[in-house]
Every structure is written in C-alpha cells, then in structure tokens.
C-alpha atoms as a PDB file:
ATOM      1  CA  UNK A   1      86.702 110.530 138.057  1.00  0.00           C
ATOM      2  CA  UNK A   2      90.131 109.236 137.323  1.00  0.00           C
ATOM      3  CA  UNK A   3      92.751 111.386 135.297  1.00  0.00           C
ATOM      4  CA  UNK A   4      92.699 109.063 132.634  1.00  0.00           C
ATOM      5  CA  UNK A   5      89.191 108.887 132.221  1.00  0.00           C
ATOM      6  CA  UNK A   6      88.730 112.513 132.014  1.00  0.00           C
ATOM      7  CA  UNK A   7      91.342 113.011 129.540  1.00  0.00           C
ATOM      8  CA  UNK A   8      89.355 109.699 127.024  1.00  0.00           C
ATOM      9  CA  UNK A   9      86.311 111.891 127.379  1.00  0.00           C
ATOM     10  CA  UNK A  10      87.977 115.090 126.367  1.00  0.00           C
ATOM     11  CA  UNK A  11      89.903 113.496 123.520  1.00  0.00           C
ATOM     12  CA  UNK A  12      87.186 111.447 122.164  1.00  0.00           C
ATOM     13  CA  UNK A  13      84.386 114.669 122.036  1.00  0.00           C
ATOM     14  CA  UNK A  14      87.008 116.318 120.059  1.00  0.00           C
ATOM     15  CA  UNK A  15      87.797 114.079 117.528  1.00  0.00           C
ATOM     16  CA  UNK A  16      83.722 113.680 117.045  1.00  0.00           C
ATOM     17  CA  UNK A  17      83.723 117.554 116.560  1.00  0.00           C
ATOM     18  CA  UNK A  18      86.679 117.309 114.443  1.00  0.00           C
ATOM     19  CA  UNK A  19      85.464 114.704 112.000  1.00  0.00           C
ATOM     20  CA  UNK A  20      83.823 117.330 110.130  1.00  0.00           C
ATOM     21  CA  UNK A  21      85.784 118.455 106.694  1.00  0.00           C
ATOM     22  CA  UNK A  22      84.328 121.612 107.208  1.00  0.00           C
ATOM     23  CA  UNK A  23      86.928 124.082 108.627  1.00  0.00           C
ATOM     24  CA  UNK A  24      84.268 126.689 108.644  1.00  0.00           C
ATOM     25  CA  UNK A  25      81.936 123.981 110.931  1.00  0.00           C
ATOM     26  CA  UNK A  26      84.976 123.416 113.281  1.00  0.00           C
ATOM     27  CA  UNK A  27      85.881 127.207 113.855  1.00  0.00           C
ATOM     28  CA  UNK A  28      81.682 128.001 114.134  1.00  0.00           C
ATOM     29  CA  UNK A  29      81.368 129.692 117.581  1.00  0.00           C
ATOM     30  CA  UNK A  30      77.824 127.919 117.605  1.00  0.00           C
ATOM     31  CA  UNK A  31      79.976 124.387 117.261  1.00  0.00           C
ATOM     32  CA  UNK A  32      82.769 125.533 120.076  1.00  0.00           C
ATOM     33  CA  UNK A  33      79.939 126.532 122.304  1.00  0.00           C
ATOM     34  CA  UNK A  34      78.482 123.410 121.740  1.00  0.00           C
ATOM     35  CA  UNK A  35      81.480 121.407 121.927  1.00  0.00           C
ATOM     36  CA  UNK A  36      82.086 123.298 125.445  1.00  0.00           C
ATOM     37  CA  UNK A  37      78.775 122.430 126.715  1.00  0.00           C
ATOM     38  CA  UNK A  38      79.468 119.066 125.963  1.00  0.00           C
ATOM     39  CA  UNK A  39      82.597 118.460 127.833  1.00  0.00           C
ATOM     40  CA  UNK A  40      81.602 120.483 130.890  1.00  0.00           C
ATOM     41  CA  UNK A  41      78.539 118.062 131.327  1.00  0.00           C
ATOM     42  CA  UNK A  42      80.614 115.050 130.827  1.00  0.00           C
ATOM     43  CA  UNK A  43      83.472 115.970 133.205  1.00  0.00           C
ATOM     44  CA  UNK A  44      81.239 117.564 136.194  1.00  0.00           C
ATOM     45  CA  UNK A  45      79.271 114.336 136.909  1.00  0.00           C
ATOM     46  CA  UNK A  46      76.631 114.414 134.325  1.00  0.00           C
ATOM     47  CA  UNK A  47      77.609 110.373 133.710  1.00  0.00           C
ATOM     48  CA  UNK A  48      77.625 109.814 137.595  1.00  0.00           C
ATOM     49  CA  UNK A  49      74.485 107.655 137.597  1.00  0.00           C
ATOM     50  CA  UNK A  50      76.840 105.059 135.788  1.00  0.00           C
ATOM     51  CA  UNK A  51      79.181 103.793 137.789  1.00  0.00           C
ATOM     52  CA  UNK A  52      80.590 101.192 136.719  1.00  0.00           C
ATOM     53  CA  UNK A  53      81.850 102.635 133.497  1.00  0.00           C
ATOM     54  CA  UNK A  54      85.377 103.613 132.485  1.00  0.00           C
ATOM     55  CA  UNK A  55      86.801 104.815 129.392  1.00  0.00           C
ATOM     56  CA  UNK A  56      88.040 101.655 128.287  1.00  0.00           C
ATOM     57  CA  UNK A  57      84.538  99.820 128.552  1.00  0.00           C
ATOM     58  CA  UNK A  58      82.804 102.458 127.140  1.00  0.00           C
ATOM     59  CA  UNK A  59      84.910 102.303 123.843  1.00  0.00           C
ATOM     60  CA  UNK A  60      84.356  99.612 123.051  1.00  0.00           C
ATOM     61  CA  UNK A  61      80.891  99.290 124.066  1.00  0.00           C
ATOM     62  CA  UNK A  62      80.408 101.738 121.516  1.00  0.00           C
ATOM     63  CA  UNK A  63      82.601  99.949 118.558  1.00  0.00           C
ATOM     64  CA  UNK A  64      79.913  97.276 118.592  1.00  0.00           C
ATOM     65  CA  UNK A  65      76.675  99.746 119.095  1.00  0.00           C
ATOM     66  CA  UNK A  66      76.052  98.515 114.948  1.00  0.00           C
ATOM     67  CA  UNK A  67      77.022  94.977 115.506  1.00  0.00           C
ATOM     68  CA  UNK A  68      75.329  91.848 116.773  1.00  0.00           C
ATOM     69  CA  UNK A  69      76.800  90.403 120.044  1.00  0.00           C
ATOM     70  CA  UNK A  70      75.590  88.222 122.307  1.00  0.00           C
ATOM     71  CA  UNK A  71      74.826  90.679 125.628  1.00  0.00           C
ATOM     72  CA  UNK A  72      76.513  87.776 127.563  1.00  0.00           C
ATOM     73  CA  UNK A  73      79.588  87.649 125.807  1.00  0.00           C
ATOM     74  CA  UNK A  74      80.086  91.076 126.165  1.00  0.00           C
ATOM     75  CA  UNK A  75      79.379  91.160 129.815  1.00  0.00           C
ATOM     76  CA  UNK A  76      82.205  88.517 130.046  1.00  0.00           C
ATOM     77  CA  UNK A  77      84.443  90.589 128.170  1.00  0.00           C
ATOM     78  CA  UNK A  78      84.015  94.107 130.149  1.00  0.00           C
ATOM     79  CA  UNK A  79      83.901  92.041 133.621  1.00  0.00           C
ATOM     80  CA  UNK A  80      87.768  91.069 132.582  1.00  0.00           C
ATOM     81  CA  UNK A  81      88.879  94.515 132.432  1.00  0.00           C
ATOM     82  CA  UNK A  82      88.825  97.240 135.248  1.00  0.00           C
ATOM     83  CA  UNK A  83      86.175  98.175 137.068  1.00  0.00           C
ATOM     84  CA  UNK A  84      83.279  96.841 139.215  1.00  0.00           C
ATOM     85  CA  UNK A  85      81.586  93.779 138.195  1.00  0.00           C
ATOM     86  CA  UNK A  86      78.704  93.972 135.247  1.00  0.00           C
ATOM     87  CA  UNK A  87      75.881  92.498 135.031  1.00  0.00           C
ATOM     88  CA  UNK A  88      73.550  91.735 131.728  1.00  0.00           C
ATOM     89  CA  UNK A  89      71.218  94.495 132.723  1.00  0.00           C
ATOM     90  CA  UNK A  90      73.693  96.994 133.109  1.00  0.00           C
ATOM     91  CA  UNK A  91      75.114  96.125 129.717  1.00  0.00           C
ATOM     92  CA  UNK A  92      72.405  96.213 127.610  1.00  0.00           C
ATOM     93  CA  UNK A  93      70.764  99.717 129.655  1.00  0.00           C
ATOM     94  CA  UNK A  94      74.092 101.342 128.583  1.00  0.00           C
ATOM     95  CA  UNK A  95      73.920 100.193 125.405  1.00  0.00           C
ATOM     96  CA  UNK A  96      70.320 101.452 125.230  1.00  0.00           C
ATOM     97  CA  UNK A  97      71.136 104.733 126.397  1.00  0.00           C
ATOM     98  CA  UNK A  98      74.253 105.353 124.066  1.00  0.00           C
ATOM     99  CA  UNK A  99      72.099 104.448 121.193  1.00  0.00           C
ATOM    100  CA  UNK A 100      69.605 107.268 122.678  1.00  0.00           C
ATOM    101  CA  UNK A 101      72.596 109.721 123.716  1.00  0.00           C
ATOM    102  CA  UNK A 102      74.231 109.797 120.535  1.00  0.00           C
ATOM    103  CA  UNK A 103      70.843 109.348 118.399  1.00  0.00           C
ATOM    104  CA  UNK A 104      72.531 106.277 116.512  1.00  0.00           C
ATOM    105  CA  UNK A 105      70.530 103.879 114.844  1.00  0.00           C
ATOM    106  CA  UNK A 106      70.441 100.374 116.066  1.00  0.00           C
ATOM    107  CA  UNK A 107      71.590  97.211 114.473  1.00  0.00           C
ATOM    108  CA  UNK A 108      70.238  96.055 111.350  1.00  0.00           C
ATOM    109  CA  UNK A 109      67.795  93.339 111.823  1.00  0.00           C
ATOM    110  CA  UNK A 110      68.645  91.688 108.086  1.00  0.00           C
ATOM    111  CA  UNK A 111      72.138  91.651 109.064  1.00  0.00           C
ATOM    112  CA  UNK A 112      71.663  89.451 112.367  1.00  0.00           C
ATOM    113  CA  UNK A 113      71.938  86.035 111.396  1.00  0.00           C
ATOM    114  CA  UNK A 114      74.903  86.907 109.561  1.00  0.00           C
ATOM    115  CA  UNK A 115      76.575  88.781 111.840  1.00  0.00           C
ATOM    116  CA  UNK A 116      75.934  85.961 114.797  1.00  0.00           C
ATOM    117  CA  UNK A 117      77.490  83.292 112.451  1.00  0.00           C
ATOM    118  CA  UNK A 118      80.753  85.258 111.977  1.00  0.00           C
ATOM    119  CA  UNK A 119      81.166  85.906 115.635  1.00  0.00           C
ATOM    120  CA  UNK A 120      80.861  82.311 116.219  1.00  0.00           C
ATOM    121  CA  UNK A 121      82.926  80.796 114.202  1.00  0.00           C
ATOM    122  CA  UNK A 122      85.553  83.920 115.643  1.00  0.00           C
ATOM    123  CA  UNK A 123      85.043  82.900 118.704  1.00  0.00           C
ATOM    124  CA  UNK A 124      85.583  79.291 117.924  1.00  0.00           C
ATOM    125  CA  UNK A 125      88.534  79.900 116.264  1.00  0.00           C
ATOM    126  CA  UNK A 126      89.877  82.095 119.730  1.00  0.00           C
ATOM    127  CA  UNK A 127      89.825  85.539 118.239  1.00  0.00           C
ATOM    128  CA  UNK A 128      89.367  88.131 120.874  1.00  0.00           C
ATOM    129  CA  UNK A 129      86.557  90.026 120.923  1.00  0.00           C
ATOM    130  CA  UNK A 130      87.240  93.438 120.202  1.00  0.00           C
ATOM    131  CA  UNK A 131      88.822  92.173 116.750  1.00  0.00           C
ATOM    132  CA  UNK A 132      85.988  90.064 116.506  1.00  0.00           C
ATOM    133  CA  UNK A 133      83.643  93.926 116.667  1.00  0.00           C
ATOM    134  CA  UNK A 134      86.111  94.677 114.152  1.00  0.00           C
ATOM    135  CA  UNK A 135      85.404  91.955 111.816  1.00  0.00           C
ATOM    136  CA  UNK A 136      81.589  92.764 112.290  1.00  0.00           C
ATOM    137  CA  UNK A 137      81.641  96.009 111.661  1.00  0.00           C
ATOM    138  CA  UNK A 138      83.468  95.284 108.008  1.00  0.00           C
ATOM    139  CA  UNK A 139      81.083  92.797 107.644  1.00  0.00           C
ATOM    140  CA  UNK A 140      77.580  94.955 108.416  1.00  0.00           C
ATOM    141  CA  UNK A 141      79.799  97.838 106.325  1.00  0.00           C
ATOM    142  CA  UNK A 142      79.868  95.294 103.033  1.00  0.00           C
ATOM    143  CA  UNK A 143      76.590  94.274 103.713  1.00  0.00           C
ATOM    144  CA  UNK A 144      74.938  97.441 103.818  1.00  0.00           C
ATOM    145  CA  UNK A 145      76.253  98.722 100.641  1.00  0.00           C
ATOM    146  CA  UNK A 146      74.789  95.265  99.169  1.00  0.00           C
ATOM    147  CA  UNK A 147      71.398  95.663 100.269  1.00  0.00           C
ATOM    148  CA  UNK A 148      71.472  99.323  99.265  1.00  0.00           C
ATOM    149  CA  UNK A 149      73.052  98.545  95.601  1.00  0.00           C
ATOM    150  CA  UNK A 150      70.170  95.803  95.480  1.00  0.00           C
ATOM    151  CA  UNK A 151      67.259  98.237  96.668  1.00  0.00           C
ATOM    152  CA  UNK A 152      68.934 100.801  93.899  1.00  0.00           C
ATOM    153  CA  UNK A 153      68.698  98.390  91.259  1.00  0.00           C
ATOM    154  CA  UNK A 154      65.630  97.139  92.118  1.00  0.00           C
ATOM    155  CA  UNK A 155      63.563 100.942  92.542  1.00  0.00           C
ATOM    156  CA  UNK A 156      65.744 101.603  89.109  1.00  0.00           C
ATOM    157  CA  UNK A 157      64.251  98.444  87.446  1.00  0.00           C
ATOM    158  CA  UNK A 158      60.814  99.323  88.711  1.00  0.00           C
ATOM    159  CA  UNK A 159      61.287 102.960  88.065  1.00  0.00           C
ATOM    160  CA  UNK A 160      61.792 101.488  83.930  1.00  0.00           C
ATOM    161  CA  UNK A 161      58.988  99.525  84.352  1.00  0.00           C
ATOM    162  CA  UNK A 162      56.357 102.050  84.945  1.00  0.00           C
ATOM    163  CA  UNK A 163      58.033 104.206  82.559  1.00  0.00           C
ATOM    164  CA  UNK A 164      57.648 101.948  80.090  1.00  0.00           C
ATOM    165  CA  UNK A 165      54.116 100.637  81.105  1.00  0.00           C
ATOM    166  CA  UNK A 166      52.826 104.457  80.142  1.00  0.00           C
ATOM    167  CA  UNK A 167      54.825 105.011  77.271  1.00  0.00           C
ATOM    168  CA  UNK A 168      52.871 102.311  75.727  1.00  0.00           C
ATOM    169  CA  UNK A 169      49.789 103.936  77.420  1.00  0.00           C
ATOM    170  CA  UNK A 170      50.548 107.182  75.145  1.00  0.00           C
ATOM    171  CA  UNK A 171      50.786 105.141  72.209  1.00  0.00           C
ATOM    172  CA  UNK A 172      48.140 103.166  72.545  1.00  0.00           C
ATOM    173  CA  UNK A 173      45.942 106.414  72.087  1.00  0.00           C
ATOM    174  CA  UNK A 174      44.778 106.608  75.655  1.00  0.00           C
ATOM    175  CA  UNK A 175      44.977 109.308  78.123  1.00  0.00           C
ATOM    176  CA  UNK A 176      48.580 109.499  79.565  1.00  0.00           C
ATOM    177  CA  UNK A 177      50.728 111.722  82.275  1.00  0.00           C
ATOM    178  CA  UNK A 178      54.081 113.586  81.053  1.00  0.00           C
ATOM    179  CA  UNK A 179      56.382 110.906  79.317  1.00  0.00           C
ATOM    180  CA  UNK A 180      59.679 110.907  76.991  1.00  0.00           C
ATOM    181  CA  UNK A 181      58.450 108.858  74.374  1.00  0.00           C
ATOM    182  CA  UNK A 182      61.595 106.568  72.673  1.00  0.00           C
ATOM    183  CA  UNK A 183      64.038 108.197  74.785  1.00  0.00           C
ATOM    184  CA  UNK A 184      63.064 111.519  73.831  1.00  0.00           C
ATOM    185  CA  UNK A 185      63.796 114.950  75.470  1.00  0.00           C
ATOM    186  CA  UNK A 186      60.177 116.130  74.684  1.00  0.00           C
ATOM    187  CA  UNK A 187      57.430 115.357  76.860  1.00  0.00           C
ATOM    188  CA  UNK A 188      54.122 114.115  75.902  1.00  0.00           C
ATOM    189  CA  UNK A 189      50.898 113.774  77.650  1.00  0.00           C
ATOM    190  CA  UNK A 190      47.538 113.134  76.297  1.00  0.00           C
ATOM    191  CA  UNK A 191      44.453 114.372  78.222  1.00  0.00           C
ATOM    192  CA  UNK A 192      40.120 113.964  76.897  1.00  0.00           C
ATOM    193  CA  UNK A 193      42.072 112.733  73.560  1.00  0.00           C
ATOM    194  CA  UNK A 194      44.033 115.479  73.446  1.00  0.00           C
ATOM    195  CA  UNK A 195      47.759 115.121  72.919  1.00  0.00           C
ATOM    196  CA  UNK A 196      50.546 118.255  74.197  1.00  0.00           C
ATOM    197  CA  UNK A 197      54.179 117.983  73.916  1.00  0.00           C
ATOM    198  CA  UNK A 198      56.506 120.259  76.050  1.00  0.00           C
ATOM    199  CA  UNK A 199      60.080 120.923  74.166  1.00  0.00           C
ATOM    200  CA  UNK A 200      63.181 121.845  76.952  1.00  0.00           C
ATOM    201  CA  UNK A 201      64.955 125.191  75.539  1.00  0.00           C
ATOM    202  CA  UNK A 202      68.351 126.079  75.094  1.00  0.00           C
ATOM    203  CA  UNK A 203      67.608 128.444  78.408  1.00  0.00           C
ATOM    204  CA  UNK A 204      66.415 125.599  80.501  1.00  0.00           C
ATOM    205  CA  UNK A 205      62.904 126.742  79.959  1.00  0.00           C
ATOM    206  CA  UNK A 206      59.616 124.861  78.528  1.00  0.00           C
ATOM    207  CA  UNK A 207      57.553 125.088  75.753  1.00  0.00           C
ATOM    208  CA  UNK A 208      53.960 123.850  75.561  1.00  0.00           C
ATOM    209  CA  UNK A 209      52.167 123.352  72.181  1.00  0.00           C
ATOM    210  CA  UNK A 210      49.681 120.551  71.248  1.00  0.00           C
ATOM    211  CA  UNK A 211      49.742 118.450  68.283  1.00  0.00           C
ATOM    212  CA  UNK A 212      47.719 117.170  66.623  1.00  0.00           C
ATOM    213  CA  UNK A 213      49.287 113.983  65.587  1.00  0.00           C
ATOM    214  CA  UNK A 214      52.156 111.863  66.639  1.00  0.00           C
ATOM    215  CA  UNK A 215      54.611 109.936  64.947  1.00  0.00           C
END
C-alpha cells in the first residue's frame, strides 16, 4: 500500500476517534485499544480484497454515502482519478459494504427525487461533482430537520388531540385514564363511576384521594 494511502487511513481513523467531546472517551484505554485494533487491520491488508481503491476514491465515496447519485456518474468521476479502472459493480459493492462497515444508514428514500433534481441541474450548470456531494449533503441536512420539525409538530398536534378527546371523556361523567383537567397539575381519573384525583407535592411525591364531586 502506498505511503500516502497509509498515512489517509491513519489520519482519517483518528479524527473519527477524536470527534468525540469527551476527553474522558478519547483517553479510555478501552477506546485506544480499540482505535489500535482498528488501524492495525486497516494497514496489514485487511482492505486487500479491494483493489482498486485509494484514499482519494474512498473519500469521497464516503462524502456521498447519504446522498443520491447516479452509480454511473460516480463511476465516471472515480475512473478520472488514479487508480485502475471501475466498473458500476464495483462502485455500488463498495458503497454497500461501507454502509455495512461503518453501520451508517442509507439514503433517505423521501429525499430522492429531490436530491436527483439538484444534482441535475449541478451538473447542467458544470459544477464538479464533489461540490455537487457537497450541495447534497446541505440539502438532505435541511431536509431532514424539515421532515423531523413536521413529524414533531404533527405527534405534538396529535398528542393534544387525544388529550383533549379524554378530558372531555372525564367530564362527560364516563370512565377515564389519568388526565390534567383545564391545564391542571392534578390528575384525575374516573373508574366504575368513581372519580380519584392525585395532587404532585412540594417533595415531588403523589397524593391519592377520591372525591366525590368535581367542579
């Protein structure tokens, strides 16, 4: 393995191990040990069976492991820089494996469309591909954190909903589960038409009593 390439693999497993904030994580023997382990297998051949790989291809292989690019395009991309010639297959197998290596999740399927329509029009417009990955990966970054402020607003709107649905079951007079009742910080519940009430304490305790009537 080339000098070069040994030195990318070294580099790159320690920055992963040093992305942690955690001094105490960095310094854990466990970690180092790990770490070790890690860069012994990588250097003395573990990555043989792949050949055709280099440092260079396999970063940035891995910047687009979350994005949505054609497998052809990026075969086209790789077979201009050094090293032996790619095919499709051996593309997307390494791409399948790093996903499996690393234990990364693959692309998000809602995302595709859009993700395809902004690499062509970069394309199109003559942008090279690696800041075309980086453009995508903004992209599925923005539109991640809108699908997950949607599916928080919807569970939150639902989460009201039911609330509300058995508040009005308590006051109807029927049988009911534990709910704050007009924004209350009592509990009620009302079980065989019997109605109980459990009142927080100052020393974060409970206290049960039943009542006879509410309101």
């Amino acid at each position: 393995m080339p000098e070069d390439a040994r030195i990318y693999i070294v580099r790159e497993l320690i920055a992963e191990h040093t992305k942690s904030p955690s001094l105490r994580h960095i310094r854990d023997p466990y970690a180092l040990n790990k770490l070790a382990h890690q860069i012994v297998r990588r250097l003395d051949g573990s990555n043989t069976a792949w050949k055709k790989w280099n440092g260079p291809r396999e970063a940035l292989l891995k910047a687009a492991i979350h994005c949505w690019i054609p497998t052809d395009d990026m075969r086209d991309y790789l077979n201009g820089m050094e090293g032996q010639a790619l095919t499709t297959t051996d593309v997307a197998q390494r791409l399948r494996e790093l996903h499996e290596e690393h234990h990364t999740r693959y692309p998000n399927e809602e995302l595709q469309s859009g993700c395809l329509a902004l690499y062509e029009k970069e394309k199109a417009a003559g942008t090279e591909l690696p800041a075309i990955i980086g453009a995508i990966q903004e992209h599925v970054e923005l539109e991640e954190q809108r699908l997950y402020s949607e599916r928080e607003t919807s569970w939150r709107a639902k989460a009201e909903e039911e609330r509300n649905i058995l508040e009005q079951r308590f006051l109807s007079g029927a049988d009911s589960k534990w709910t704050p009742v007009k924004k209350s910080k009592e509990l009620y519940c009302r079980i065989n038409g019997r109605t109980y009430r459990l009142t927080p304490t100052n020393d974060k305790m409970w206290n049960l009593d039943r009542i006879r009537n509410f309101g």
